[in-house]
PDB file of N, CA and C in Angstrom:
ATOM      1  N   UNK A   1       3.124  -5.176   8.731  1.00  0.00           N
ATOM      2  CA  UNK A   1       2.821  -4.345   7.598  1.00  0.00           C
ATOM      3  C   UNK A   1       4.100  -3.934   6.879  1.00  0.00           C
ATOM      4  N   UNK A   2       5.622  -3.763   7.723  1.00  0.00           N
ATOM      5  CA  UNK A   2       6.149  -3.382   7.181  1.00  0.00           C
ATOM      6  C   UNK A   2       7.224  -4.764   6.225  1.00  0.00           C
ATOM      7  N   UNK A   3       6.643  -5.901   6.923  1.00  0.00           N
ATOM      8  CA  UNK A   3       7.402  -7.228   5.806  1.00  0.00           C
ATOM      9  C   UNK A   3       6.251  -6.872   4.729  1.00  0.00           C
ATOM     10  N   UNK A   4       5.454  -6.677   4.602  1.00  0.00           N
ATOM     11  CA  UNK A   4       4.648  -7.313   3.214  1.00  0.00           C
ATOM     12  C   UNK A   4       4.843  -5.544   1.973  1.00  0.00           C
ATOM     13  N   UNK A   5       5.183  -4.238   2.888  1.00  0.00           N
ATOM     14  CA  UNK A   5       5.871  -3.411   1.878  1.00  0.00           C
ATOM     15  C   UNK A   5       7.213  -3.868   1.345  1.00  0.00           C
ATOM     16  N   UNK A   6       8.065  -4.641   2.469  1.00  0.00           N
ATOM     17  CA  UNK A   6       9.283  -5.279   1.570  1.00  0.00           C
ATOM     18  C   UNK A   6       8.915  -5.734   0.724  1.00  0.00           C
ATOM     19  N   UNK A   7       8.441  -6.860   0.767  1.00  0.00           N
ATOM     20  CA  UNK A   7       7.688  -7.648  -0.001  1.00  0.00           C
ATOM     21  C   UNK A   7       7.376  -7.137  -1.197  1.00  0.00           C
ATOM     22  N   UNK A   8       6.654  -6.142  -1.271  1.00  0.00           N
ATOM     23  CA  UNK A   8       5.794  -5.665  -2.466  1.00  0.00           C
ATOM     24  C   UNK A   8       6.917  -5.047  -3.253  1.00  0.00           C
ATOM     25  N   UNK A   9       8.105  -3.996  -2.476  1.00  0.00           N
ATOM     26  CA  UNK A   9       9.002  -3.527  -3.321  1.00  0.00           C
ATOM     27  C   UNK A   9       9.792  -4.452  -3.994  1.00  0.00           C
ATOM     28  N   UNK A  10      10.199  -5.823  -3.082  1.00  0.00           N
ATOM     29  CA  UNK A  10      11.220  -6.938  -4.067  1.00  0.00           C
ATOM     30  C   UNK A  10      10.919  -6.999  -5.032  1.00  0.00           C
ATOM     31  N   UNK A  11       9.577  -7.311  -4.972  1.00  0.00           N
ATOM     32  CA  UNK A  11       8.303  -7.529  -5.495  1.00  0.00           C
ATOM     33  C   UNK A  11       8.858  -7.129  -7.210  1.00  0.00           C
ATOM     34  N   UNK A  12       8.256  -5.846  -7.176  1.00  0.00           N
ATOM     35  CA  UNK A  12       8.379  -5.334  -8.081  1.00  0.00           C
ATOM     36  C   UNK A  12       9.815  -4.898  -8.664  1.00  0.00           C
ATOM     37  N   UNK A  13      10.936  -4.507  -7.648  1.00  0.00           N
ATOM     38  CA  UNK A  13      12.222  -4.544  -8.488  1.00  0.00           C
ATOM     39  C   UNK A  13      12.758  -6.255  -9.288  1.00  0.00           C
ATOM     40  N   UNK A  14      12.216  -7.190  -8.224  1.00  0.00           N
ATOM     41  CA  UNK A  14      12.790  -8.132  -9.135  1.00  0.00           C
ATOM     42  C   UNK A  14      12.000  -8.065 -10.500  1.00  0.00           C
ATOM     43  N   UNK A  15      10.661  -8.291 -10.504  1.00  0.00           N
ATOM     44  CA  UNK A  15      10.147  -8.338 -11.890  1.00  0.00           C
ATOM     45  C   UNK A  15      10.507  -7.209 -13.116  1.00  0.00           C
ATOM     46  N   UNK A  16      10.471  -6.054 -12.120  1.00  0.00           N
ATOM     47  CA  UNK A  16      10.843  -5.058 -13.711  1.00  0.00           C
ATOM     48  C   UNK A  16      12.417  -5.136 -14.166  1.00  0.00           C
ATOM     49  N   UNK A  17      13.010  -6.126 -13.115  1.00  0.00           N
ATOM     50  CA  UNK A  17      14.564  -6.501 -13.851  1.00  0.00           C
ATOM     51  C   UNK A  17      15.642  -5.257 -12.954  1.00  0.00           C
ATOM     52  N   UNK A  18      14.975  -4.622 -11.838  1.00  0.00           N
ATOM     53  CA  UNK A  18      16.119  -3.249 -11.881  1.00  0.00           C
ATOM     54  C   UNK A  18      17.090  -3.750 -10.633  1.00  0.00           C
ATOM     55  N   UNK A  19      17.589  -2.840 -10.817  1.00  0.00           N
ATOM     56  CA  UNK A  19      19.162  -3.073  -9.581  1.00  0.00           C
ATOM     57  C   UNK A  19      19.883  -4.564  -9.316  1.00  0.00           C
ATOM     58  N   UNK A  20      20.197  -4.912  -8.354  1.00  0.00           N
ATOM     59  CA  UNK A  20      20.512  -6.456  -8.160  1.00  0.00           C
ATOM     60  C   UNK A  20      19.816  -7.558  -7.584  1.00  0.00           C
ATOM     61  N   UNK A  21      18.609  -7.046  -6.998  1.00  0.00           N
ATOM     62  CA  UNK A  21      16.982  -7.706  -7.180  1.00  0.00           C
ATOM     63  C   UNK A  21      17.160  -8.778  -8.158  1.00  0.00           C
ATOM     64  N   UNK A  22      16.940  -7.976  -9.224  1.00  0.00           N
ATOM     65  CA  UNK A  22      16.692  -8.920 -10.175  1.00  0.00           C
ATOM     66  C   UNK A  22      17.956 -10.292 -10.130  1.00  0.00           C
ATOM     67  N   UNK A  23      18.862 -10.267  -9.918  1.00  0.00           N
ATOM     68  CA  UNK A  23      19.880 -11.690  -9.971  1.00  0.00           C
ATOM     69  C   UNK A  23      19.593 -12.542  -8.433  1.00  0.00           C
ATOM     70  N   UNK A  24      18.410 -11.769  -7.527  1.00  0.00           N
ATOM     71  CA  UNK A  24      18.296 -12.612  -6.517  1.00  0.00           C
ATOM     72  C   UNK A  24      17.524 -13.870  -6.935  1.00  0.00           C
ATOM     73  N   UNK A  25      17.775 -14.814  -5.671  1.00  0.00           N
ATOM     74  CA  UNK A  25      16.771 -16.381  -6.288  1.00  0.00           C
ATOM     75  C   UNK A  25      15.462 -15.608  -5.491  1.00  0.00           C
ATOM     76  N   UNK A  26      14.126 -16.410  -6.197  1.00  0.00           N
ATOM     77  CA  UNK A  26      12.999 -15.876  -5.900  1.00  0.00           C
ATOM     78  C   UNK A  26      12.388 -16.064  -4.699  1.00  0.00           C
ATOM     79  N   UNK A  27      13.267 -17.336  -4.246  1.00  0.00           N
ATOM     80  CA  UNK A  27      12.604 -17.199  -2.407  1.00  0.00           C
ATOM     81  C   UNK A  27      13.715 -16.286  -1.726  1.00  0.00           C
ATOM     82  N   UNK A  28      14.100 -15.652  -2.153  1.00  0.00           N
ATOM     83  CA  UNK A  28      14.781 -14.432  -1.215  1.00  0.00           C
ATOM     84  C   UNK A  28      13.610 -13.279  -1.100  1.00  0.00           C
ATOM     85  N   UNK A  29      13.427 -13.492  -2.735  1.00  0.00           N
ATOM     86  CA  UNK A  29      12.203 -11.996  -2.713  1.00  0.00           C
ATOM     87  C   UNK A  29      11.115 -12.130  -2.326  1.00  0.00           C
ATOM     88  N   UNK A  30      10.584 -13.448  -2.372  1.00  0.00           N
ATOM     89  CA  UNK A  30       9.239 -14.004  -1.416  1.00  0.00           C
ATOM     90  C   UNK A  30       9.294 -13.777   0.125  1.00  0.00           C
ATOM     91  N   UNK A  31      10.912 -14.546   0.554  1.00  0.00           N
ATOM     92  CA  UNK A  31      10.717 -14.033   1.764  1.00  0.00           C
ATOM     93  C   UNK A  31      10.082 -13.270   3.040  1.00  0.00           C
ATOM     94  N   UNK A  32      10.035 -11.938   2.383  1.00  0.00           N
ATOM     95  CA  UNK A  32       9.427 -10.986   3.562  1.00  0.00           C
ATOM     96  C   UNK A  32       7.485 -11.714   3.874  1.00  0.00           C
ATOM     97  N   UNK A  33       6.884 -12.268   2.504  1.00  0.00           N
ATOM     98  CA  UNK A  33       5.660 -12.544   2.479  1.00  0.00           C
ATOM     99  C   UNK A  33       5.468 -13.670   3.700  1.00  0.00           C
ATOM    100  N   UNK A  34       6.083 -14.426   3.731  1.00  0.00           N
ATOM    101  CA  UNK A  34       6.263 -15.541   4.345  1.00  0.00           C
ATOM    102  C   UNK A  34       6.519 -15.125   5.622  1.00  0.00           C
ATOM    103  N   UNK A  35       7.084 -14.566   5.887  1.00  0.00           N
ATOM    104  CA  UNK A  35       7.210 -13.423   7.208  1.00  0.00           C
ATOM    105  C   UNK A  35       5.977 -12.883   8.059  1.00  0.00           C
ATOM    106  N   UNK A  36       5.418 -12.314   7.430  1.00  0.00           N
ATOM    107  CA  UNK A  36       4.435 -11.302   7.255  1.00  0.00           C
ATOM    108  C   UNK A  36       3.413 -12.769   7.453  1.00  0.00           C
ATOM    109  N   UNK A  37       2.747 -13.167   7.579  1.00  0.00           N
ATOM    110  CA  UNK A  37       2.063 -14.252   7.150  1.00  0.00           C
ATOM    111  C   UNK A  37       2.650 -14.864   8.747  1.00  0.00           C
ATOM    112  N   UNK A  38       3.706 -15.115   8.912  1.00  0.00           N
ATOM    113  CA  UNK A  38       4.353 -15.647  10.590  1.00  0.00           C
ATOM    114  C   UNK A  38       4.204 -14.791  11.275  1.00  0.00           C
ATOM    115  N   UNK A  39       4.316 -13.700  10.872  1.00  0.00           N
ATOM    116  CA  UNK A  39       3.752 -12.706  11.992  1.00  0.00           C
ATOM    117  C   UNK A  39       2.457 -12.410  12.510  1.00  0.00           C
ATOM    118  N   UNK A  40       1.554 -12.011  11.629  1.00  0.00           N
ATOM    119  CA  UNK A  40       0.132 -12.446  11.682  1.00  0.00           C
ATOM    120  C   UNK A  40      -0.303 -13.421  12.947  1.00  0.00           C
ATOM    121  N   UNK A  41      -0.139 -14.302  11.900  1.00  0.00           N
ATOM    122  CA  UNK A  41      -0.124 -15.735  12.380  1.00  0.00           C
ATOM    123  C   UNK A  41       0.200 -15.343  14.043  1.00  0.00           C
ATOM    124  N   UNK A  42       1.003 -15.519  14.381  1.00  0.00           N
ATOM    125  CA  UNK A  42       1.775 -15.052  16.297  1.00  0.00           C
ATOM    126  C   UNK A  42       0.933 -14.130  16.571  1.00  0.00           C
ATOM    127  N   UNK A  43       0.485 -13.322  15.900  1.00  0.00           N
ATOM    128  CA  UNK A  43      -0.611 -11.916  16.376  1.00  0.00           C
ATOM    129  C   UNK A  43      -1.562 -12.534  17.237  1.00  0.00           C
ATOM    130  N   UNK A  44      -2.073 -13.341  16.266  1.00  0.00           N
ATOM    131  CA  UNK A  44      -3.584 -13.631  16.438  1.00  0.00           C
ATOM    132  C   UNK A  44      -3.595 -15.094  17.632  1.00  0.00           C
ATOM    133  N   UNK A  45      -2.288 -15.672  17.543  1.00  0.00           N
ATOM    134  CA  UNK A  45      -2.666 -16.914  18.377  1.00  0.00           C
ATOM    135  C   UNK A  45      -2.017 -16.475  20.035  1.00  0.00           C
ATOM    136  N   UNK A  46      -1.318 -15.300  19.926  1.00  0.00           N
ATOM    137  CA  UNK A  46      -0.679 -14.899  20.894  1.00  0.00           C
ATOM    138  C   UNK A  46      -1.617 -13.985  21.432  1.00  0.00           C
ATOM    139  N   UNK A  47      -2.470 -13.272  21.358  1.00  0.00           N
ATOM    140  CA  UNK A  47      -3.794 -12.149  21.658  1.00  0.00           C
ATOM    141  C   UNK A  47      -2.945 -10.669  21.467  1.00  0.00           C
ATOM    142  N   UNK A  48      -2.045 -10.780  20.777  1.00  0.00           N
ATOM    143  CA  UNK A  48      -1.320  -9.314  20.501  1.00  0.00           C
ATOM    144  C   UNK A  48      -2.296  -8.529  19.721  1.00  0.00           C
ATOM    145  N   UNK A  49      -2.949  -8.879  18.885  1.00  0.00           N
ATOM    146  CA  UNK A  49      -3.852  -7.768  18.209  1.00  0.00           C
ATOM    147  C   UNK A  49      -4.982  -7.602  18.806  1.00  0.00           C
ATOM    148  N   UNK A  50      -5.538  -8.462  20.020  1.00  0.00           N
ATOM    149  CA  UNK A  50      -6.728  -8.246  20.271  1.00  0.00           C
ATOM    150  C   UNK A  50      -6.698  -6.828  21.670  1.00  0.00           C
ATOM    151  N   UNK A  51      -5.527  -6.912  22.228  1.00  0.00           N
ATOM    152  CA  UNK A  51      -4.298  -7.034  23.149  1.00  0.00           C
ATOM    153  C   UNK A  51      -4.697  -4.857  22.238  1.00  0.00           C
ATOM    154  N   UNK A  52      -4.093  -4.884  21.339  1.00  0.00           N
ATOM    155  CA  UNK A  52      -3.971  -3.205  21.002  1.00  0.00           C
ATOM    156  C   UNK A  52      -5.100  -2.693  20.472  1.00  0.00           C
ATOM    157  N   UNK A  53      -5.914  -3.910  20.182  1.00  0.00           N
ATOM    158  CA  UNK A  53      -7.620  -3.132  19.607  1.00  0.00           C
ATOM    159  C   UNK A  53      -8.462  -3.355  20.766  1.00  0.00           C
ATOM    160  N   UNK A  54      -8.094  -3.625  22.383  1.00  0.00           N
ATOM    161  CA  UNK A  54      -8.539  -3.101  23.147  1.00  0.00           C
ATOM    162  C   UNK A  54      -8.052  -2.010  23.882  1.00  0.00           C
ATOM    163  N   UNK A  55      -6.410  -1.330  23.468  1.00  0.00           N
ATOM    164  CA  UNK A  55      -5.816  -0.060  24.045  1.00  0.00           C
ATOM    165  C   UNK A  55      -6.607   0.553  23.263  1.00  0.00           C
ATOM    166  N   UNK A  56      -7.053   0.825  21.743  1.00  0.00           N
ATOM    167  CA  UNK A  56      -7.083   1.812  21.233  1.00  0.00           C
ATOM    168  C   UNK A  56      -8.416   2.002  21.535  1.00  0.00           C
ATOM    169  N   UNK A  57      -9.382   0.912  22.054  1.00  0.00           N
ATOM    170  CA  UNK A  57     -10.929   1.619  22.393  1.00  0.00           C
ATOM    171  C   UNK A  57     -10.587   2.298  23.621  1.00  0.00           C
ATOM    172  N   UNK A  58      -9.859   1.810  24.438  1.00  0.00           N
ATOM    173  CA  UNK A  58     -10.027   2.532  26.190  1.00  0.00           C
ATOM    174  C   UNK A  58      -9.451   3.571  25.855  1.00  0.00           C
ATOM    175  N   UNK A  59      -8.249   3.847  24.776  1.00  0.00           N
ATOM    176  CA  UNK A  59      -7.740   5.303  24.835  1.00  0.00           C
ATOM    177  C   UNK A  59      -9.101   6.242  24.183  1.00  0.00           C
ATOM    178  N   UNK A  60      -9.708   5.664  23.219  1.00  0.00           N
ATOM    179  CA  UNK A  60     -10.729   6.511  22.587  1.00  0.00           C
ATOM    180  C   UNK A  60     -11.902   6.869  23.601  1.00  0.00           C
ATOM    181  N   UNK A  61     -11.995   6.008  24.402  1.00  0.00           N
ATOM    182  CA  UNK A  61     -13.445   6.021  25.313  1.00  0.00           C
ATOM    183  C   UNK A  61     -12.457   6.852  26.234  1.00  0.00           C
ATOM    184  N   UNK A  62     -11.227   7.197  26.999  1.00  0.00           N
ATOM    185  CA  UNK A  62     -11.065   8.087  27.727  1.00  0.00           C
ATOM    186  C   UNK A  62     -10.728   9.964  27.347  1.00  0.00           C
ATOM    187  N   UNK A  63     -11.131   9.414  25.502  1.00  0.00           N
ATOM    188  CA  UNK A  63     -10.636  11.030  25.268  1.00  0.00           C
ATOM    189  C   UNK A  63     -11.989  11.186  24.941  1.00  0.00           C
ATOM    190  N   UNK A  64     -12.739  10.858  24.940  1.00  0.00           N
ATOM    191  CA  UNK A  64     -14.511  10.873  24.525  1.00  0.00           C
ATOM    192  C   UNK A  64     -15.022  11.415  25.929  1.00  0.00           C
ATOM    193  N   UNK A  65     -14.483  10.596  27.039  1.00  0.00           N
ATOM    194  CA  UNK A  65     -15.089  10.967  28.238  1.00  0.00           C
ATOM    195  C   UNK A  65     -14.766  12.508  28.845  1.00  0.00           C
ATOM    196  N   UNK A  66     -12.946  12.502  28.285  1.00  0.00           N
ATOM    197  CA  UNK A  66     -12.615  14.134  29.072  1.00  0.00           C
ATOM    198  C   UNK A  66     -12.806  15.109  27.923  1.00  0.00           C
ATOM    199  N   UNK A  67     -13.209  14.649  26.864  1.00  0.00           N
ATOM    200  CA  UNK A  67     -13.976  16.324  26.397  1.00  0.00           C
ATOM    201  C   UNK A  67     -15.438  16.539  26.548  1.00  0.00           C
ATOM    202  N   UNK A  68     -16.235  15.301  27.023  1.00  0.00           N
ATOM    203  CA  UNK A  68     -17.300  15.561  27.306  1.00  0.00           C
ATOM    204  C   UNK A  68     -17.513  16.340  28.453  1.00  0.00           C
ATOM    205  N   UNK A  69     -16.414  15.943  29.031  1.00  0.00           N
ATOM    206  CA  UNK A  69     -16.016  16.761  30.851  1.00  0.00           C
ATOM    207  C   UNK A  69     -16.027  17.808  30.615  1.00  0.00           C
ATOM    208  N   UNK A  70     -14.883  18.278  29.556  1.00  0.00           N
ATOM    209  CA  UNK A  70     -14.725  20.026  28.847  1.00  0.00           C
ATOM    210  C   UNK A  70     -15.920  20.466  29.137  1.00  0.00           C
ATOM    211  N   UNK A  71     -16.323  20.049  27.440  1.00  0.00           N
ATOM    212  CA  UNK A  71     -17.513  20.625  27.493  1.00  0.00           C
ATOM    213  C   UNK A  71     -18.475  20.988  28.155  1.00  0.00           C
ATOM    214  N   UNK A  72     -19.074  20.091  29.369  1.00  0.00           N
ATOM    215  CA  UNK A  72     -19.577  20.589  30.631  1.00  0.00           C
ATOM    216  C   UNK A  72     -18.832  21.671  31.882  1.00  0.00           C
ATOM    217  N   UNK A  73     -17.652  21.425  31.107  1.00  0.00           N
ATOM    218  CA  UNK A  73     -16.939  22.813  32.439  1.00  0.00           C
ATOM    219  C   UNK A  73     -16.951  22.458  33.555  1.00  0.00           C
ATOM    220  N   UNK A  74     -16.826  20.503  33.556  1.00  0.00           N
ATOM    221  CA  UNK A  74     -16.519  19.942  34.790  1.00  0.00           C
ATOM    222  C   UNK A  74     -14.713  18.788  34.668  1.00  0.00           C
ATOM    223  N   UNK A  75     -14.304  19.171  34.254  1.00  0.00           N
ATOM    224  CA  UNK A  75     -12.965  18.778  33.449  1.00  0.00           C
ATOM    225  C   UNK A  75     -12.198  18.271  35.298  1.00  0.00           C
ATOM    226  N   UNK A  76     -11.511  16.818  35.122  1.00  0.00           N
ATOM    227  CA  UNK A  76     -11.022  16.505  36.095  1.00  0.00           C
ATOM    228  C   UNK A  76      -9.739  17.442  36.416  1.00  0.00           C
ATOM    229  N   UNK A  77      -9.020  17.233  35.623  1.00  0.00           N
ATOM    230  CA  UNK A  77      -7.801  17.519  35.321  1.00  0.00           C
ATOM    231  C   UNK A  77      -7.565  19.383  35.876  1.00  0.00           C
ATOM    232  N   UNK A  78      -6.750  18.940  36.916  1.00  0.00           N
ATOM    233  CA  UNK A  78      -6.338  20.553  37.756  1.00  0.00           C
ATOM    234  C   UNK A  78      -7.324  20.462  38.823  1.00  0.00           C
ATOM    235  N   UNK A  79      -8.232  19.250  38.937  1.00  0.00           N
ATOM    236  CA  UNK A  79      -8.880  19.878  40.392  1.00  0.00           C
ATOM    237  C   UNK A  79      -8.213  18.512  41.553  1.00  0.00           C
ATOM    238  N   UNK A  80      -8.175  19.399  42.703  1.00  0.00           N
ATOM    239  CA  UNK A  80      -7.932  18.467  43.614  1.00  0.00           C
ATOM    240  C   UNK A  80      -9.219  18.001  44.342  1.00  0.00           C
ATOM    241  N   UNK A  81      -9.067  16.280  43.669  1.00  0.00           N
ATOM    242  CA  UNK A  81      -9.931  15.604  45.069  1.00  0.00           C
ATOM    243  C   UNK A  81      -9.780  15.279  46.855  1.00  0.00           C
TER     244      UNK A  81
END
């Protein structure tokens, strides 16, 4: 995510002409896209994204489970088994 904000800023400094952007060649400023796009790419064939969109359910299903605990006033946490 953070190549394709490069991206978008080259992006736009080269076209509106500002700073020294603008005298770059245009596959410099493409660059980050092309990136971004290889990265992806490795995400998905490597199981890295499938890999953190299964941390973020088990973290959600374990904070779902201990406030349901709360709420019953049977909360694991501080008791000894």
């Amino acid at each position: 995510m953070y190549l394709l904000g490069l991206g978008l800023v080259l992006l736009a400094l080269k076209s509106l002409g500002a700073t020294a952007v603008a005298n770059w060649d245009w596959w410099l400023v493409m660059s980050p896209f092309a990136l971004a796009v290889l990265w992806w790419a490795w995400a998905d064939w490597s199981g890295h994204t499938k890999q953190k969109a299964m941390e973020r359910e088990d973290r959600r299903r374990d904070e779902r489970i201990e406030s349901n605990r709360k709420a019953m006033g049977t909360s694991a946490k501080g008791k000894k088994r």
